[in-house]
Protein backbone atom coordinates (compact mmCIF):
# COMPACT_ATOMS: atom_id res chain seq x y z
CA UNK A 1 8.78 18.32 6.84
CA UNK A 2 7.39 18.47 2.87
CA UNK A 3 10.79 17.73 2.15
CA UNK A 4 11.79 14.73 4.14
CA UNK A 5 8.48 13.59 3.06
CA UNK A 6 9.53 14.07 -0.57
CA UNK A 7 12.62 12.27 -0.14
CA UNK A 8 11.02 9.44 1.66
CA UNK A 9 9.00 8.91 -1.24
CA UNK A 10 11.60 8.82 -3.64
CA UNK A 11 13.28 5.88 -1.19
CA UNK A 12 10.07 4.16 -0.86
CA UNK A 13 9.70 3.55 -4.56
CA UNK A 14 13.33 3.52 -5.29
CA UNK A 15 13.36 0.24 -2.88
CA UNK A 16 9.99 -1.15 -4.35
CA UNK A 17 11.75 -0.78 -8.05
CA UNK A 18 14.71 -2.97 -6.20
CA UNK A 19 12.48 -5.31 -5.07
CA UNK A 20 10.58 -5.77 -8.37
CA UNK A 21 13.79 -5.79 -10.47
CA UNK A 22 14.79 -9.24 -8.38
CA UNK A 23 11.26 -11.20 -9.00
CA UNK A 24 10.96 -14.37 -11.27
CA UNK A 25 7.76 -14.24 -13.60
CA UNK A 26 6.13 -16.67 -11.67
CA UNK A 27 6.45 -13.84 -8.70
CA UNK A 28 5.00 -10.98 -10.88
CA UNK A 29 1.93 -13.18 -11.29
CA UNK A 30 2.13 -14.15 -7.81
CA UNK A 31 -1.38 -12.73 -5.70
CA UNK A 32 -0.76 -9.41 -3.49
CA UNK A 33 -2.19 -9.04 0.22
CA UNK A 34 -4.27 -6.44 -2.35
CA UNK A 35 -7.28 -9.43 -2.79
CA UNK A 36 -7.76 -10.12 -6.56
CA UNK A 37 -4.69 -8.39 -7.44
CA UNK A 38 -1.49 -9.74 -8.34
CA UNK A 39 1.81 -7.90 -8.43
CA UNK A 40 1.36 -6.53 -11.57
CA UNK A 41 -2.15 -5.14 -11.00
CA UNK A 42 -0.44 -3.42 -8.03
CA UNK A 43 2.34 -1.89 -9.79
CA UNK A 44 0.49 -1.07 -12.79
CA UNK A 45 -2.03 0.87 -9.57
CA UNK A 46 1.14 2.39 -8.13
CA UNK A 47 2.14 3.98 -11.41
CA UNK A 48 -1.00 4.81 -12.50
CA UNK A 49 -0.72 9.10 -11.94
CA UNK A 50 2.93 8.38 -13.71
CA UNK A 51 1.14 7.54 -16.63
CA UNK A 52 -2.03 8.77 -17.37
CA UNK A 53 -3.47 12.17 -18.28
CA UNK A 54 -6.64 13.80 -16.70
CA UNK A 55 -8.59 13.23 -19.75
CA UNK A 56 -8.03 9.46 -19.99
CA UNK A 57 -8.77 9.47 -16.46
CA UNK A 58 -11.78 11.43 -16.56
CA UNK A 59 -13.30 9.24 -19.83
CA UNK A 60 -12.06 6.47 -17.78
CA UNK A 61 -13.83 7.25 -14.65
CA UNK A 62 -17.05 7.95 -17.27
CA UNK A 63 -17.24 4.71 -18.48
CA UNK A 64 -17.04 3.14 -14.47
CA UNK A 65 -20.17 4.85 -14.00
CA UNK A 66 -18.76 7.57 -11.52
CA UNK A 67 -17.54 4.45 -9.70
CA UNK A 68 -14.20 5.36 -8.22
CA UNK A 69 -13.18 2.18 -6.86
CA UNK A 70 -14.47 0.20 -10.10
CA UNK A 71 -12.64 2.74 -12.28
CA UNK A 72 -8.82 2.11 -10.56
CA UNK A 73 -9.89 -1.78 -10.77
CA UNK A 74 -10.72 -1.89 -14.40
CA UNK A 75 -7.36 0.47 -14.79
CA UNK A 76 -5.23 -1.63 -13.12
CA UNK A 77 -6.22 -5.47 -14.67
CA UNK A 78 -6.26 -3.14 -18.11
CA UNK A 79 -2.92 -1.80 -17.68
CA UNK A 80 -1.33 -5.18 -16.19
CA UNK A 81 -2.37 -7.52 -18.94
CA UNK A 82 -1.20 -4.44 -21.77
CA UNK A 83 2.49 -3.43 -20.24
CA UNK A 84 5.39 -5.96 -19.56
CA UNK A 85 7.14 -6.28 -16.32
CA UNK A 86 9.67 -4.64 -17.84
CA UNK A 87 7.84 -1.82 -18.46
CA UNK A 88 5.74 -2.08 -15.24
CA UNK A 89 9.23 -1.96 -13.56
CA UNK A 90 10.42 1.12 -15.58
CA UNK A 91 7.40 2.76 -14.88
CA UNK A 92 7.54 2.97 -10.91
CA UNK A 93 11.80 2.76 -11.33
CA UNK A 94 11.98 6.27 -13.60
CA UNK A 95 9.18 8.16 -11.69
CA UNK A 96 10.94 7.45 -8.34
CA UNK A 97 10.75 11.26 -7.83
CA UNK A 98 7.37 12.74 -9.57
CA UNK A 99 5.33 15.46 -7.92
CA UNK A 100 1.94 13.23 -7.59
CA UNK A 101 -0.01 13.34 -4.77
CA UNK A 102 -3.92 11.93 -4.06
CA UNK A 103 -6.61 14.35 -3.90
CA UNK A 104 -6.64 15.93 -0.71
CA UNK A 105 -3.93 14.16 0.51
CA UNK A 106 -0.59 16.09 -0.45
CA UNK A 107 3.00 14.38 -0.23
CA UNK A 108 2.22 12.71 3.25
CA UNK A 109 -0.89 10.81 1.25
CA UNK A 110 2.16 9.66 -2.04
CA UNK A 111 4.23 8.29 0.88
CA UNK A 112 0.75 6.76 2.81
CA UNK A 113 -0.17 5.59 -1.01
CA UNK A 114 3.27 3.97 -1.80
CA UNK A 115 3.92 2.48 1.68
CA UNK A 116 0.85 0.60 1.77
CA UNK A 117 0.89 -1.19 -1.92
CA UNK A 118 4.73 -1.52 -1.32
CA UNK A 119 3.72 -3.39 1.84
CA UNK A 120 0.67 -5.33 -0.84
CA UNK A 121 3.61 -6.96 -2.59
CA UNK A 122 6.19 -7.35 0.19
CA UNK A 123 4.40 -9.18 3.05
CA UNK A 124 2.77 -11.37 0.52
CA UNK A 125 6.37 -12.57 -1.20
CA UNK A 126 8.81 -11.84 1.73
CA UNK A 127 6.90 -10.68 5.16
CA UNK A 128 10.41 -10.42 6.65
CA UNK A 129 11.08 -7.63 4.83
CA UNK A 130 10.47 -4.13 6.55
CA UNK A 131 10.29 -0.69 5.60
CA UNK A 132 12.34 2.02 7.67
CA UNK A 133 11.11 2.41 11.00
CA UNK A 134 11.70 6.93 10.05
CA UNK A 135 9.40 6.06 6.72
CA UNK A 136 6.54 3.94 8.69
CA UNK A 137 6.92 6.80 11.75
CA UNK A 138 6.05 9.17 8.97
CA UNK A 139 3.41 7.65 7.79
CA UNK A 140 1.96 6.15 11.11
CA UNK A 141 2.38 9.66 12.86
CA UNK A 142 -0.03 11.07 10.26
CA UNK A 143 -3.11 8.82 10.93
CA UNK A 144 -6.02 10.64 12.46
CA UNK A 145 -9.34 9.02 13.46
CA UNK A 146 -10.84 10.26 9.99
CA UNK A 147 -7.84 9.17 7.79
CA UNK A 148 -8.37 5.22 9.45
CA UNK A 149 -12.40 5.66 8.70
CA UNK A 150 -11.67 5.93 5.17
CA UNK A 151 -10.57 2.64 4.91
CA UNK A 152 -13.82 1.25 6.70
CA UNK A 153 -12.42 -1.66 8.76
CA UNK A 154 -13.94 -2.78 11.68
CA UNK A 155 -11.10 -1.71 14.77
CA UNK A 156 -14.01 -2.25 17.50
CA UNK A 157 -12.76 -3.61 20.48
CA UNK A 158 -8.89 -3.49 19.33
CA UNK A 159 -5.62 -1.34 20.40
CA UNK A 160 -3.21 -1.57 17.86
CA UNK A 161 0.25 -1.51 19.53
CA UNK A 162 3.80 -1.09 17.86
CA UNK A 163 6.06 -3.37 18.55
CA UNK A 164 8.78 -2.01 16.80
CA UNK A 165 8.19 2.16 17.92
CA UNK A 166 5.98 4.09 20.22
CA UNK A 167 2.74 3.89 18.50
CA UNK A 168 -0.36 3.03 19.44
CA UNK A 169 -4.34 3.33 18.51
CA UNK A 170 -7.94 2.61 19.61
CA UNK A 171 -9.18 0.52 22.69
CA UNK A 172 -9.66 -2.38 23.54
CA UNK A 173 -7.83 -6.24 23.38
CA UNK A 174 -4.40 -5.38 22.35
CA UNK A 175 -2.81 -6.49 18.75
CA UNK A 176 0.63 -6.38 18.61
CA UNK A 177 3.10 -6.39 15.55
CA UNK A 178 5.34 -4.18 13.51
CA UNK A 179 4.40 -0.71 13.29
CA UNK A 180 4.00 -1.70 9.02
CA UNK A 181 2.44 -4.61 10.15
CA UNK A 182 -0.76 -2.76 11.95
CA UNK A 183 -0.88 -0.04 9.30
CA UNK A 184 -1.98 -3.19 6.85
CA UNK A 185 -4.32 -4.24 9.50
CA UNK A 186 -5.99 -0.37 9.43
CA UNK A 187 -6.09 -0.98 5.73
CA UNK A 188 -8.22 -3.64 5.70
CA UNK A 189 -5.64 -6.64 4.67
CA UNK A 190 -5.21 -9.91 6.17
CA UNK A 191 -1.98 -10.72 6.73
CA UNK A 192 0.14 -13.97 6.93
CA UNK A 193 -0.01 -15.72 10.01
CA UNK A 194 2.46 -15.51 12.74
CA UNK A 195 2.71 -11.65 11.78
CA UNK A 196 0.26 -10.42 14.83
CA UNK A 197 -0.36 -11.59 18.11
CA UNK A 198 -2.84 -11.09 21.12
CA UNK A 199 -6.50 -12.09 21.27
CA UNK A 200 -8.07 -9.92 17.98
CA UNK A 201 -4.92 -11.45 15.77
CA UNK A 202 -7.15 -14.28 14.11
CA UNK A 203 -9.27 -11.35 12.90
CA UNK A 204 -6.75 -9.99 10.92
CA UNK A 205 -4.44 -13.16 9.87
CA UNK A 206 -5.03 -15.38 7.27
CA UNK A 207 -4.14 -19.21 8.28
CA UNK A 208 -5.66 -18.76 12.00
C-alpha cells in the first residue's frame, strides 16, 4: 500500500508541476480556494518541507510565537514574494518524488497534503479539472472521524455523498458532488457554484 501511495504522490505533484508550467502571470497571482492565498502562496506552502531545514523551521516557528498556523502563513507570503514562478515551479517539479511526510501523518498524509492544495489551485482556475478517481479513493478511503475534526468545519446535519465512487460520510441532508469535490468541502473551502448540489450546497458554495 506505502508504495502505491508513494507513487501516487509522485503523480499528484508531477500533474500539479504540469498544470503550473501552463499558467500566464496573471494566473500565478490569481486567488486560490486557499482564502488570502494566491497560487504562489500555495505552491511556495506545497514546497515548503522541499526547501527548508529544521532549524529555519524551528527559528521560524520561534518568531510566530509557537503559532503553527501563523508560522506556515508568514512562510508562505515570505517565500512567494522572494522566489519566481520559475523557481516556485522547479521547486514542486524536481521534488516530485521526496520522502516528506506531515507529522503524524506518514505518506497517506503527503498524498492528503498535496491533493488538497492541488485541488486550492485547480477548482479555483479550472473546476473541470479532476484528479484520478484511484488517487482521491486513496485519499478519501483514509478519512476517519478524527482526521475530518482536524479541519474543524461544521458537517452537522450533512451526508456527504460521492457522485463519482462509493463514498459516503456523516448524516443528515445529503450533498452531492465529486468525490474531490466533498473532500474540499471537509476542508473547510467554499467552492464555485454549480460544483455541489442538494439542500446544505449553499453552505459550502460561493455565488449561492
Amino acid at each position: 500500500m506505502q508504495t502505491q501511495v508513494r507513487t501516487e504522490i509522485a503523480a499528484q505533484r508531477t500533474e500539479v508541476a504540469g498544470l503550473l508550467a501552463g499558467l500566464t502571470p496573471e494566473q500565478w497571482d490569481a486567488g486560490t480556494l486557499c482564502a488570502g492565498w494566491r497560487v504562489r502562496e500555495v505552491v511556495a506552502h506545497m514546497t515548503l518541507p522541499f526547501r527548508t531545514s529544521t532549524l529555519r523551521f524551528l527559528l521560524d516557528f520561534a518568531r510566530s510565537g509557537g503559532n503553527y498556523d501563523r508560522m506556515l502563513d508568514r512562510a508562505a507570503r515570505r517565500d512567494a514574494a522572494a522566489m519566481s514562478s520559475a523557481q516556485l515551479l522547479a521547486a514542486i517539479r524536481d521534488n516530485a518524488e521526496h520522502p516528506w511526510s506531515p507529522p503524524g501523518g506518514g505518506p497517506a498524509g503527503a498524498l492528503s497534503h498535496d491533493v488538497i492544495h492541488g485541488l486550492d489551485i485547480s477548482l479555483a482556475l479550472d473546476p473541470g479539472r479532476t484528479v484520478p478517481i484511484t488517487r482521491m479513493a486513496l485519499v478519501l478511503g483514509g478519512m476517519t472521524p478524527r482526521s475530518v475534526g482536524y479541519f474543524g468545519t461544521d458537517l452537522s446535519g450533512v451526508r456527504l455523498v460521492a457522485t463519482d465512487q462509493d463514498w459516503t460520510f456523516g448524516e443528515g441532508a445529503p450533498l452531492h458532488g465529486r468525490g474531490q469535490d466533498l473532500l474540499m468541502v471537509v476542508c473547510g473551502r467554499r467552492l464555485p457554484a454549480g460544483l455541489l448540489t442538494g439542500e446544505p450546497a449553499a453552505r459550502f458554495s460561493t455565488g449561492l
